[in-house]
PDB file of N, CA and C in Angstrom:
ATOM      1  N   UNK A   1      81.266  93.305 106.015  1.00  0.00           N
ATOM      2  CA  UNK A   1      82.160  94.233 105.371  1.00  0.00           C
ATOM      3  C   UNK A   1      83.236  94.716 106.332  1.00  0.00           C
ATOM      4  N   UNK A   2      82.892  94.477 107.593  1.00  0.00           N
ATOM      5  CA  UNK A   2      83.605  95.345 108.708  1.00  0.00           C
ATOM      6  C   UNK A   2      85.200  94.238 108.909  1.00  0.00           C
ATOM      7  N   UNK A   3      84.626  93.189 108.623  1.00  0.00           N
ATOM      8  CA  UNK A   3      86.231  91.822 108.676  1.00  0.00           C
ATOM      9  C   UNK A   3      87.051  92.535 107.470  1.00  0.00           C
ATOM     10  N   UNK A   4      86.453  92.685 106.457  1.00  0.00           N
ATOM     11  CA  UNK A   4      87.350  93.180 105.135  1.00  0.00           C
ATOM     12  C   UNK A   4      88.430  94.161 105.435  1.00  0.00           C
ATOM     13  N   UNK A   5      87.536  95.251 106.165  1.00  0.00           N
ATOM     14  CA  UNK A   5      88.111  96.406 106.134  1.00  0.00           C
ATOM     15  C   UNK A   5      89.359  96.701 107.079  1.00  0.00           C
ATOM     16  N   UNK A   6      88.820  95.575 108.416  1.00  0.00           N
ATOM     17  CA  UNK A   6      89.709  94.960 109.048  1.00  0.00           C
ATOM     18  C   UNK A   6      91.086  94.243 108.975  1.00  0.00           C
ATOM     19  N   UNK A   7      90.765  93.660 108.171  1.00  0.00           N
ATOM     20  CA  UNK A   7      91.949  93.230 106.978  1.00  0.00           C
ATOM     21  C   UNK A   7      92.610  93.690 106.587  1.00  0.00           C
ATOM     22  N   UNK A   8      92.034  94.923 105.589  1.00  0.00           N
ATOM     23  CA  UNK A   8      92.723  95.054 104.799  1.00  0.00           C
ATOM     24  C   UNK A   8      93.822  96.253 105.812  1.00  0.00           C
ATOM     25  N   UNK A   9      93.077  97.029 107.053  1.00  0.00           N
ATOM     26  CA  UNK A   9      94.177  97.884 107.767  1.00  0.00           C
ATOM     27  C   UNK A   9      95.162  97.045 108.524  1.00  0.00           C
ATOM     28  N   UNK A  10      95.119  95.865 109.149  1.00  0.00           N
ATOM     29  CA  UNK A  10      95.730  95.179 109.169  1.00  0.00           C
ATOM     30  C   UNK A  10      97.391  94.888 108.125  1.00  0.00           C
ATOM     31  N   UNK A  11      96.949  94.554 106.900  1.00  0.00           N
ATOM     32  CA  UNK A  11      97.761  94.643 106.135  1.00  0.00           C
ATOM     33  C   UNK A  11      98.346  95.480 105.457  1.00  0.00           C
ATOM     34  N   UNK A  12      97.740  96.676 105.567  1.00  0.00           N
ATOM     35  CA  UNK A  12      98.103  98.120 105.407  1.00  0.00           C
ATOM     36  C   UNK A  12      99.257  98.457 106.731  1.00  0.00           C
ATOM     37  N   UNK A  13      99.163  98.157 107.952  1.00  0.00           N
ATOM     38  CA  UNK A  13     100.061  98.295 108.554  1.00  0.00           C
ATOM     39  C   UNK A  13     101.105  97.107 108.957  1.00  0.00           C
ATOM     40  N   UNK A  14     101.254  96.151 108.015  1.00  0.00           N
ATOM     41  CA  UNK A  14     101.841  95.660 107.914  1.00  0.00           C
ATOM     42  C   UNK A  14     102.877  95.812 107.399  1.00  0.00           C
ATOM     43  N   UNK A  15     102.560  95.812 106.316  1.00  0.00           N
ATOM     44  CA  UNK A  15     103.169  96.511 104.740  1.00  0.00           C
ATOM     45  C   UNK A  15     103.971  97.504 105.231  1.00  0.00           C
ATOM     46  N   UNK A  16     103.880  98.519 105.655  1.00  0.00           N
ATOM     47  CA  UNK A  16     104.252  99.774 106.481  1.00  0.00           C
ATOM     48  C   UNK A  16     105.647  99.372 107.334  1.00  0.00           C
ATOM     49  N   UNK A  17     105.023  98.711 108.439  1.00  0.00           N
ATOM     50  CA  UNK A  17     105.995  98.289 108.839  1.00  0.00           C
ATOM     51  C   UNK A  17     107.553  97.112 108.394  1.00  0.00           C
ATOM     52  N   UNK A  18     107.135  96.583 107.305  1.00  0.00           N
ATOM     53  CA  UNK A  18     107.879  96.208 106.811  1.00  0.00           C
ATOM     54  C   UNK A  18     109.139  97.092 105.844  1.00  0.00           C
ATOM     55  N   UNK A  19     108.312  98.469 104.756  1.00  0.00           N
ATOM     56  CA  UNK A  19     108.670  99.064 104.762  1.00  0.00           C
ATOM     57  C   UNK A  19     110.099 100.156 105.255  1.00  0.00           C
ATOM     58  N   UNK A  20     108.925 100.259 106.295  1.00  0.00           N
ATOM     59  CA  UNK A  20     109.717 101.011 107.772  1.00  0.00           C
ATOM     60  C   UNK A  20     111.546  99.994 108.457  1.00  0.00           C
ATOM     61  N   UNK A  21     111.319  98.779 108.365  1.00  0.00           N
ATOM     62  CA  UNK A  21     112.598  97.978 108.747  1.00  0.00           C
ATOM     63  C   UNK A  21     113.632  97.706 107.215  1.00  0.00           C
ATOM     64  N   UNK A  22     113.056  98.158 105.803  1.00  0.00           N
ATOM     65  CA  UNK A  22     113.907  98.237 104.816  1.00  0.00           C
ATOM     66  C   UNK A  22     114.504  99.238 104.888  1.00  0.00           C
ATOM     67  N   UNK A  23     113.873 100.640 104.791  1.00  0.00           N
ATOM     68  CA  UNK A  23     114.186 102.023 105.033  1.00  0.00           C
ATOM     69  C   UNK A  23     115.693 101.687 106.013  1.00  0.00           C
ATOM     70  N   UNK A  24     115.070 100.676 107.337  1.00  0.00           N
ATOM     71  CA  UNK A  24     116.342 101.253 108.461  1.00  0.00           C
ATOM     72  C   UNK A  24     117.700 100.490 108.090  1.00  0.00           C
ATOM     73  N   UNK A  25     117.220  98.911 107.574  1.00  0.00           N
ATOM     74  CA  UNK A  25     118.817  98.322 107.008  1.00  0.00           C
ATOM     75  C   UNK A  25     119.407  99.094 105.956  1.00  0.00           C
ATOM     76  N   UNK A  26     118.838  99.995 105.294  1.00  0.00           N
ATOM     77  CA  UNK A  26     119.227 100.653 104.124  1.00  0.00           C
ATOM     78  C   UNK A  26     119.972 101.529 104.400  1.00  0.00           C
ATOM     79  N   UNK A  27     119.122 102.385 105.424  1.00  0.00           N
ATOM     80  CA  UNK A  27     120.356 103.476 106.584  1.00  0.00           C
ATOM     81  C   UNK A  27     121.847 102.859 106.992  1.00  0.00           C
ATOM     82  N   UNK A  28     121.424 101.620 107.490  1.00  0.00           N
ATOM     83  CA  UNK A  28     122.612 101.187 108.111  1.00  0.00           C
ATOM     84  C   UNK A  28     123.561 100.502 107.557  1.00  0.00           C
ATOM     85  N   UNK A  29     123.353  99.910 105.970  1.00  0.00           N
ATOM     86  CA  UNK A  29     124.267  99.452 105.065  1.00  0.00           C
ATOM     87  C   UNK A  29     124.753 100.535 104.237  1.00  0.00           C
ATOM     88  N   UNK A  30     124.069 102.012 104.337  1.00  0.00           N
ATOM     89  CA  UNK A  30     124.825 103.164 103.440  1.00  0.00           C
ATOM     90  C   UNK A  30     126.563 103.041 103.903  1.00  0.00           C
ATOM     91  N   UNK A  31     126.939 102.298 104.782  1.00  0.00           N
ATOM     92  CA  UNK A  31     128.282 102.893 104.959  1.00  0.00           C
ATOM     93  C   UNK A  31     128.969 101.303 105.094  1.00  0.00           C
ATOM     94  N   UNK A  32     128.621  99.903 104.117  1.00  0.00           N
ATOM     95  CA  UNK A  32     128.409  99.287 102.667  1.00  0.00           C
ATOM     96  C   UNK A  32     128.517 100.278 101.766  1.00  0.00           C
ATOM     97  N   UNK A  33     129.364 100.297 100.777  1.00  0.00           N
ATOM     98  CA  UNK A  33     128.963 101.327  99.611  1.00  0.00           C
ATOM     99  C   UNK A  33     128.879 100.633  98.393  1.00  0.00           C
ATOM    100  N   UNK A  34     129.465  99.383  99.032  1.00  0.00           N
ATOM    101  CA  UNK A  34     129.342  98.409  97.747  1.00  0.00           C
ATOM    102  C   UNK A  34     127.817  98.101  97.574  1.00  0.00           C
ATOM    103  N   UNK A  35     127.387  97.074  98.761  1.00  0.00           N
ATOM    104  CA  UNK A  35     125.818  97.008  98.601  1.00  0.00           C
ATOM    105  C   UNK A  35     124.803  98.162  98.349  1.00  0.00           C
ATOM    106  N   UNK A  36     125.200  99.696  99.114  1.00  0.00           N
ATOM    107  CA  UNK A  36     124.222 100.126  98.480  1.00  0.00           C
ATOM    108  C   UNK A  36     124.336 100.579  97.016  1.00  0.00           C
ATOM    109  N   UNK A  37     125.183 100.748  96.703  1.00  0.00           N
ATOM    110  CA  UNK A  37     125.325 101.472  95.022  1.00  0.00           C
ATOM    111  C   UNK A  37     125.106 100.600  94.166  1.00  0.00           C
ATOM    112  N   UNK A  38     125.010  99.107  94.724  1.00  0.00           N
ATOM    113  CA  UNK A  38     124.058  97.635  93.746  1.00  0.00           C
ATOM    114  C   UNK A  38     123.241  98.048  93.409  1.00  0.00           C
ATOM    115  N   UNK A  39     122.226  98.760  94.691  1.00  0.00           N
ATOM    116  CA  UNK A  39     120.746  99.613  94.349  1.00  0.00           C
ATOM    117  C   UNK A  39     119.534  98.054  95.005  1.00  0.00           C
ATOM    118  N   UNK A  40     120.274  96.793  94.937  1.00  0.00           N
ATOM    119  CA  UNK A  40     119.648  96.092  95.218  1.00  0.00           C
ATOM    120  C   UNK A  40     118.552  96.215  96.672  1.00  0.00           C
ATOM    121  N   UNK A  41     119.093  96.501  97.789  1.00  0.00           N
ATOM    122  CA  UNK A  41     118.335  97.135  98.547  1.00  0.00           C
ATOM    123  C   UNK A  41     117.466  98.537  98.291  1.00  0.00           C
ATOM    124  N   UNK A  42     117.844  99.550  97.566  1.00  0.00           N
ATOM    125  CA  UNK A  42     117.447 100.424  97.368  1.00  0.00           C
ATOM    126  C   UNK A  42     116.036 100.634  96.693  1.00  0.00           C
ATOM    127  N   UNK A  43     116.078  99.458  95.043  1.00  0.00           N
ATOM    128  CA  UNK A  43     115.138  98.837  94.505  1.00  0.00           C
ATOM    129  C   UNK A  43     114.184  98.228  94.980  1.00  0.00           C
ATOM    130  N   UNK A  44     114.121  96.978  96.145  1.00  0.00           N
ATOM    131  CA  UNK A  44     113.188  97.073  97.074  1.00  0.00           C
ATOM    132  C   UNK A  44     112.799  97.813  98.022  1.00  0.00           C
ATOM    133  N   UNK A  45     113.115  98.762  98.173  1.00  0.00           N
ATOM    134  CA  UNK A  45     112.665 100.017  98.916  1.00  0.00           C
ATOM    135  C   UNK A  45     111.543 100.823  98.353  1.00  0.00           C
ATOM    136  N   UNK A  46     112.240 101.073  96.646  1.00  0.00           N
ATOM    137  CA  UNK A  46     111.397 102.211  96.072  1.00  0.00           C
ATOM    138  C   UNK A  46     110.075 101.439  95.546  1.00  0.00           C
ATOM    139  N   UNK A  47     110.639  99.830  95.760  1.00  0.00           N
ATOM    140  CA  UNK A  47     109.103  99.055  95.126  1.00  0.00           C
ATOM    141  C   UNK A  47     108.031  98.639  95.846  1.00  0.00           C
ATOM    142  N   UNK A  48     108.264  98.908  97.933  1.00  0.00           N
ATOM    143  CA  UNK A  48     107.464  98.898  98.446  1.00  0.00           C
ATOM    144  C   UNK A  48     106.883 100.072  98.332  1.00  0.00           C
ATOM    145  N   UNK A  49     107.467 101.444  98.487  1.00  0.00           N
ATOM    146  CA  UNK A  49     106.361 102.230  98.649  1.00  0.00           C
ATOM    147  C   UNK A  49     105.923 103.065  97.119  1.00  0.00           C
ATOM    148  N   UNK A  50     105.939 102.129  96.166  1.00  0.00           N
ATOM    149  CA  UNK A  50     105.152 101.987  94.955  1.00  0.00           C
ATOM    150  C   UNK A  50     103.905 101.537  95.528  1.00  0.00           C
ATOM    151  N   UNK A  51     104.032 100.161  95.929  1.00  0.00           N
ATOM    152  CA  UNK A  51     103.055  99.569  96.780  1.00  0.00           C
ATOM    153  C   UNK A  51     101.929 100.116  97.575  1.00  0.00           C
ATOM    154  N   UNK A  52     102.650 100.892  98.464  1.00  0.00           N
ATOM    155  CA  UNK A  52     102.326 101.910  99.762  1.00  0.00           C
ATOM    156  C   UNK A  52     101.309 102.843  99.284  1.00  0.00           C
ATOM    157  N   UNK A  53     101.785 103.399  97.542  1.00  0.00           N
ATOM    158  CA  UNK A  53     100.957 105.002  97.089  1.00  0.00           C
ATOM    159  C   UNK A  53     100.214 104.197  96.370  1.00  0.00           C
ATOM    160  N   UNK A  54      99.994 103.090  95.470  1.00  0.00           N
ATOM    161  CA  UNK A  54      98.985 102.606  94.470  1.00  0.00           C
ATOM    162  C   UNK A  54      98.338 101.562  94.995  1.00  0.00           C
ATOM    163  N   UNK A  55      98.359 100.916  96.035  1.00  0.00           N
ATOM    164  CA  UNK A  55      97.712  99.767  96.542  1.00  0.00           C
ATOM    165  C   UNK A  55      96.670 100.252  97.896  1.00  0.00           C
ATOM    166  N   UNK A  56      97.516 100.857  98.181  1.00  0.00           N
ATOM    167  CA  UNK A  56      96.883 101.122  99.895  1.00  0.00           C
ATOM    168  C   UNK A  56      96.879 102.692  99.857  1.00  0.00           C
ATOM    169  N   UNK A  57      96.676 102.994  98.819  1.00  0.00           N
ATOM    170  CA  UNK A  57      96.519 104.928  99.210  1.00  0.00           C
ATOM    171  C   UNK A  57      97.352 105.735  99.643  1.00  0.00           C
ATOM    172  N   UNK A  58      98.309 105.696 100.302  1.00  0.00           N
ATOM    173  CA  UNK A  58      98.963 106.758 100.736  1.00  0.00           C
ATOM    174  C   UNK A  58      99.765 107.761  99.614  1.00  0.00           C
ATOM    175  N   UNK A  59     100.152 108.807 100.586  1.00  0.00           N
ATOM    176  CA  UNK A  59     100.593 109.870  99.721  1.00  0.00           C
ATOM    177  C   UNK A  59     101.940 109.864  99.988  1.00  0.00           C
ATOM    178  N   UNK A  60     103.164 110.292  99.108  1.00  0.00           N
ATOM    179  CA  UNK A  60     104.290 110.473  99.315  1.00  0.00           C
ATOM    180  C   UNK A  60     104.719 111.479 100.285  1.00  0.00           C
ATOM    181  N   UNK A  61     103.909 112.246 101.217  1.00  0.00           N
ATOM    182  CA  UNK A  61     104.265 112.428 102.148  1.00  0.00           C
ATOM    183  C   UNK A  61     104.150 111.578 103.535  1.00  0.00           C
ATOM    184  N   UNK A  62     102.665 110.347 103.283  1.00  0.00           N
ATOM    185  CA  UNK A  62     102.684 109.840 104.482  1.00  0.00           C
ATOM    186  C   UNK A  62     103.672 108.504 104.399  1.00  0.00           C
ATOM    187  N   UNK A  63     103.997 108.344 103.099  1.00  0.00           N
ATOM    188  CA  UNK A  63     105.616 107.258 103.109  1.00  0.00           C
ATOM    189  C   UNK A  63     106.608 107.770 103.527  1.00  0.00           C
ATOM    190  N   UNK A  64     106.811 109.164 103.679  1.00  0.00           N
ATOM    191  CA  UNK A  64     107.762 109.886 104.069  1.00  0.00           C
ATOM    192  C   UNK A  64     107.793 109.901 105.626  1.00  0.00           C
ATOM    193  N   UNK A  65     106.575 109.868 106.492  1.00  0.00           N
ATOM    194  CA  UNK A  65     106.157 109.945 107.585  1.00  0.00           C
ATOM    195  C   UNK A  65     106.650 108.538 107.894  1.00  0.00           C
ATOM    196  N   UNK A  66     106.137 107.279 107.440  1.00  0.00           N
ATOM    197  CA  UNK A  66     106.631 105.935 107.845  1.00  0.00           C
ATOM    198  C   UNK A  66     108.341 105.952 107.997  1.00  0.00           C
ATOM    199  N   UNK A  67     108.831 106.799 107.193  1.00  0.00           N
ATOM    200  CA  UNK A  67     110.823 106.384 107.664  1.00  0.00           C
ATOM    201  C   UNK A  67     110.836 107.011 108.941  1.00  0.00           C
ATOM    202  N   UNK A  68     110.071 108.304 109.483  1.00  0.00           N
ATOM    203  CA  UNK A  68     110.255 109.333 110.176  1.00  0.00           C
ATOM    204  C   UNK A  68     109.759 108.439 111.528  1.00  0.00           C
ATOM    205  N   UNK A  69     108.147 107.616 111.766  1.00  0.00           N
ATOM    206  CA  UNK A  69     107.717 107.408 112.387  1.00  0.00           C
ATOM    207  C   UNK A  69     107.652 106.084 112.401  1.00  0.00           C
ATOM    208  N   UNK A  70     108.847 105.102 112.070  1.00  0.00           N
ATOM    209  CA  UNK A  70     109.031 103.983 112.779  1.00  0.00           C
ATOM    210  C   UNK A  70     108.097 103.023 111.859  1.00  0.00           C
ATOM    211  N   UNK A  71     107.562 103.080 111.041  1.00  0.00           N
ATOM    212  CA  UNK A  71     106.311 102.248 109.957  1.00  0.00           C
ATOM    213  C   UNK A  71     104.755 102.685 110.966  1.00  0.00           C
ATOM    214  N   UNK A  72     104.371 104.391 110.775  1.00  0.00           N
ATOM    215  CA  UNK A  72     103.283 104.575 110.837  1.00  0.00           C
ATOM    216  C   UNK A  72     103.043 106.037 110.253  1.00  0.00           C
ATOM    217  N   UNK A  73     102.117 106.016 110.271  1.00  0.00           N
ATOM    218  CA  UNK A  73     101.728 107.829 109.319  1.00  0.00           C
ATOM    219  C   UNK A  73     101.516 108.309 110.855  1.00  0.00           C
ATOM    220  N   UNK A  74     101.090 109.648 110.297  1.00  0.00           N
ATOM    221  CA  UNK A  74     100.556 110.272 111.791  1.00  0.00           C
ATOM    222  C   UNK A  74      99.371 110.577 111.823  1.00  0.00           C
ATOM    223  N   UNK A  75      98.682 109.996 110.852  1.00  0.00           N
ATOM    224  CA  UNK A  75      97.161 109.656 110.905  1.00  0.00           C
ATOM    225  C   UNK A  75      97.018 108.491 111.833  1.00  0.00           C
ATOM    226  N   UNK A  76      98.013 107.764 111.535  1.00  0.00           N
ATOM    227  CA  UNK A  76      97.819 106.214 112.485  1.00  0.00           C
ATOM    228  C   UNK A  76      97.692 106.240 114.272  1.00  0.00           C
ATOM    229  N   UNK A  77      98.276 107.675 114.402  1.00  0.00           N
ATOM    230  CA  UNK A  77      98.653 107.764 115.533  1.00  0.00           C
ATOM    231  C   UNK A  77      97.053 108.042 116.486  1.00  0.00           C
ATOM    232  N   UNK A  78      96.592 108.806 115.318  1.00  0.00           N
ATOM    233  CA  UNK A  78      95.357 109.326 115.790  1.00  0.00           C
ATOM    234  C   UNK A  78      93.957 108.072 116.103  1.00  0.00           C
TER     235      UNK A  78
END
């Protein structure tokens, strides 16, 4: 059970971090106004951390923590 679980945090901080590098091109194409007001980036943004709160548990504050902390909560830290 212990490989599973292994796994699955594994891919939990994966996910995260992937997250975490949409969040930052998203920052950095806001001033694009064409691309961002497509929403096309934006839309995969809001559909990973759909992902983030119904797949892997987190709370909309610790997705909030991943833009803040680089793709990690501050549980992770611990």
């Amino acid at each position: 059970m212990s490989r599973i679980t292994d796994a699955w945090e594994a891919e939990r901080l994966a996910y995260q971090q992937r997250y975490a590098n949409a969040c930052a091109k998203i920052k950095e194409s806001q001033e694009n106004e064409k691309e961002f007001y497509q929403g096309k980036s934006v839309g995969a943004m809001l559909e990973m951390s759909y992902v983030l709160i119904v797949i892997f548990g987190l709370s909309c504050k610790q997705v909030e923590e991943l833009e803040r902390n680089k793709g990690f909560t501050d549980a992770d830290f611990n």
